[in-house]
Protein backbone atom coordinates (compact mmCIF):
# COMPACT_ATOMS: atom_id res chain seq x y z
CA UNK A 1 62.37 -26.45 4.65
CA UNK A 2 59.89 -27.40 1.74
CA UNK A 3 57.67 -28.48 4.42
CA UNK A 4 57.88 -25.44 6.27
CA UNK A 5 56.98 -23.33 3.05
CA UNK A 6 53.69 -25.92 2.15
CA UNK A 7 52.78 -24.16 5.90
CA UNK A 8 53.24 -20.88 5.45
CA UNK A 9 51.30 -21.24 1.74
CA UNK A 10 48.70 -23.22 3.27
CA UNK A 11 48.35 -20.76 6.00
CA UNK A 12 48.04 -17.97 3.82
CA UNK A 13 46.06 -19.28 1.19
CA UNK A 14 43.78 -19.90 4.47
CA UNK A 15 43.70 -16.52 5.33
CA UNK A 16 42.86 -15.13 2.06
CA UNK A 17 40.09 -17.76 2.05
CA UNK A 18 39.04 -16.69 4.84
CA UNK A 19 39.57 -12.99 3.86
CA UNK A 20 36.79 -14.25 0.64
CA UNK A 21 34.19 -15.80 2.70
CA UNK A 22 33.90 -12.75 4.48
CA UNK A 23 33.77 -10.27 1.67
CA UNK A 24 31.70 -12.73 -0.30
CA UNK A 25 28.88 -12.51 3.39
CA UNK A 26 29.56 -8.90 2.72
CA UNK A 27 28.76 -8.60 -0.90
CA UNK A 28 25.51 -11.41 -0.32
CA UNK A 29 25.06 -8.65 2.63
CA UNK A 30 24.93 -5.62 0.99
CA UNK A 31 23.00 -7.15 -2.43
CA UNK A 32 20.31 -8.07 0.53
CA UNK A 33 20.32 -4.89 1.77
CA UNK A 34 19.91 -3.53 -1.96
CA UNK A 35 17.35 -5.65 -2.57
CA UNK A 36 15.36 -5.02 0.40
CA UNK A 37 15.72 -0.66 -0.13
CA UNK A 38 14.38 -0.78 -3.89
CA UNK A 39 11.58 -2.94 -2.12
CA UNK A 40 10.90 0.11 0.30
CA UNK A 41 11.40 2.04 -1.94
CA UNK A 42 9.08 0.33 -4.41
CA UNK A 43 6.38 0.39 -1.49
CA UNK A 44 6.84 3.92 -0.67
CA UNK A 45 5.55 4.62 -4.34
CA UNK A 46 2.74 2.48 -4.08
CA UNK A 47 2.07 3.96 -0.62
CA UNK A 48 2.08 7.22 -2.31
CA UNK A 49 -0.01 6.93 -5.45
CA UNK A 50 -2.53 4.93 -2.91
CA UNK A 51 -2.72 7.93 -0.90
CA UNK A 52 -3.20 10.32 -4.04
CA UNK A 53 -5.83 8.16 -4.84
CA UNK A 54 -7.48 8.05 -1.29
CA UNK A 55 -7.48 11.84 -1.49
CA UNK A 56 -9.19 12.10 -4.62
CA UNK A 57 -11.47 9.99 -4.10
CA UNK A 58 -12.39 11.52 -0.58
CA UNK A 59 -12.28 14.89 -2.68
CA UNK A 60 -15.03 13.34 -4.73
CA UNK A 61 -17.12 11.69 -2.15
CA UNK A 62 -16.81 15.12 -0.47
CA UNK A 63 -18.67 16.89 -3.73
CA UNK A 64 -20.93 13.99 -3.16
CA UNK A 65 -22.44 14.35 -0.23
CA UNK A 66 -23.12 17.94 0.04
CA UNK A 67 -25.20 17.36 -3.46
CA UNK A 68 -26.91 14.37 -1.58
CA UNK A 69 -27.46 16.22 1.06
CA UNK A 70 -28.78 19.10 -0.36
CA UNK A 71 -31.51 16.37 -2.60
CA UNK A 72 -32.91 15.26 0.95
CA UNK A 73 -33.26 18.43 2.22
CA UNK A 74 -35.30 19.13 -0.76
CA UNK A 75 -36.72 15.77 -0.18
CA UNK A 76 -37.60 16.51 3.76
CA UNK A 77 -39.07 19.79 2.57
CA UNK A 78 -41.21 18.53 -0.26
CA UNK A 79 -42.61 15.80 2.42
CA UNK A 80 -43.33 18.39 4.80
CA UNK A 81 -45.27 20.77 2.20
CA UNK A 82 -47.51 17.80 1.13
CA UNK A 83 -47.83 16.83 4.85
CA UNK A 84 -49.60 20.59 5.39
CA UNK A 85 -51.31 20.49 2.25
CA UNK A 86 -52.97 16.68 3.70
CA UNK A 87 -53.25 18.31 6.68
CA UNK A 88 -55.33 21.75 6.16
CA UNK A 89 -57.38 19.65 3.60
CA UNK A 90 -58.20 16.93 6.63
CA UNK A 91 -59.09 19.84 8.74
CA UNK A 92 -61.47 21.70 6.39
CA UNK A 93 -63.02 18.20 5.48
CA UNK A 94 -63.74 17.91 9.70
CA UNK A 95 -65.27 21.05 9.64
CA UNK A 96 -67.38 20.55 6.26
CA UNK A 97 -68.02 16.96 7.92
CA UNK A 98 -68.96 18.74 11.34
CA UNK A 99 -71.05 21.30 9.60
CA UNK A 100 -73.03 18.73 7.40
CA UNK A 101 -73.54 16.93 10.76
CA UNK A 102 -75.14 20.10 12.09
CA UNK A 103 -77.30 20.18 9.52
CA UNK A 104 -78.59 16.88 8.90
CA UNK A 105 -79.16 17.16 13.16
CA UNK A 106 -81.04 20.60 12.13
CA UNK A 107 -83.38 18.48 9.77
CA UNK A 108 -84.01 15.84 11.69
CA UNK A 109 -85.18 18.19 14.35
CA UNK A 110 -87.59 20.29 11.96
């Protein structure tokens, strides 16, 4: 009879061990679970102020450029002024050159 009892004890006192062990995988399961959503969620800020950041920044390299831009246009078109300026000035110094010519030959001749 005792013995029989000691079985039934031990039996149950197995079950509700084994009734701990799994709500103890359950708890270590869910505290893992926890963990690993504040994580995500912890990235998805990070993600987020990144991407403000990326913006702005963008935003700014945006005002940038145009300003750049618009300095080598000026740039270009400065180069291109002085490029006629060199240019007329080489032509009338051919045509004083030619003319000079002319009239050196015209001496020489007389």
């Amino acid at each position: 009879e005792e013995l029989r009892r000691v079985d039934k004890e031990t039996a149950r006192l197995k079950r509700e061990v084994s009734r701990m062990r799994v709500q103890l995988d359950a708890a270590v399961h869910d505290e893992k679970v926890t963990r690993l959503q504040n994580l995500v969620a912890e990235k998805a800020k990070e993600h987020e102020a990144l991407a403000v950041e990326n913006r702005l920044l963008e935003r700014q390299l945006g005002q940038l450029q145009p300003q750049h831009e618009e300095e080598d246009a000026e740039d270009q078109r400065a180069i291109e002024e002085e490029h006629a300026q060199l240019t007329s000035r080489m032509k009338k110094y051919q045509q004083l050159s030619r003319i000079d010519d002319q009239r050196r030959q015209k001496l020489q001749k007389e």
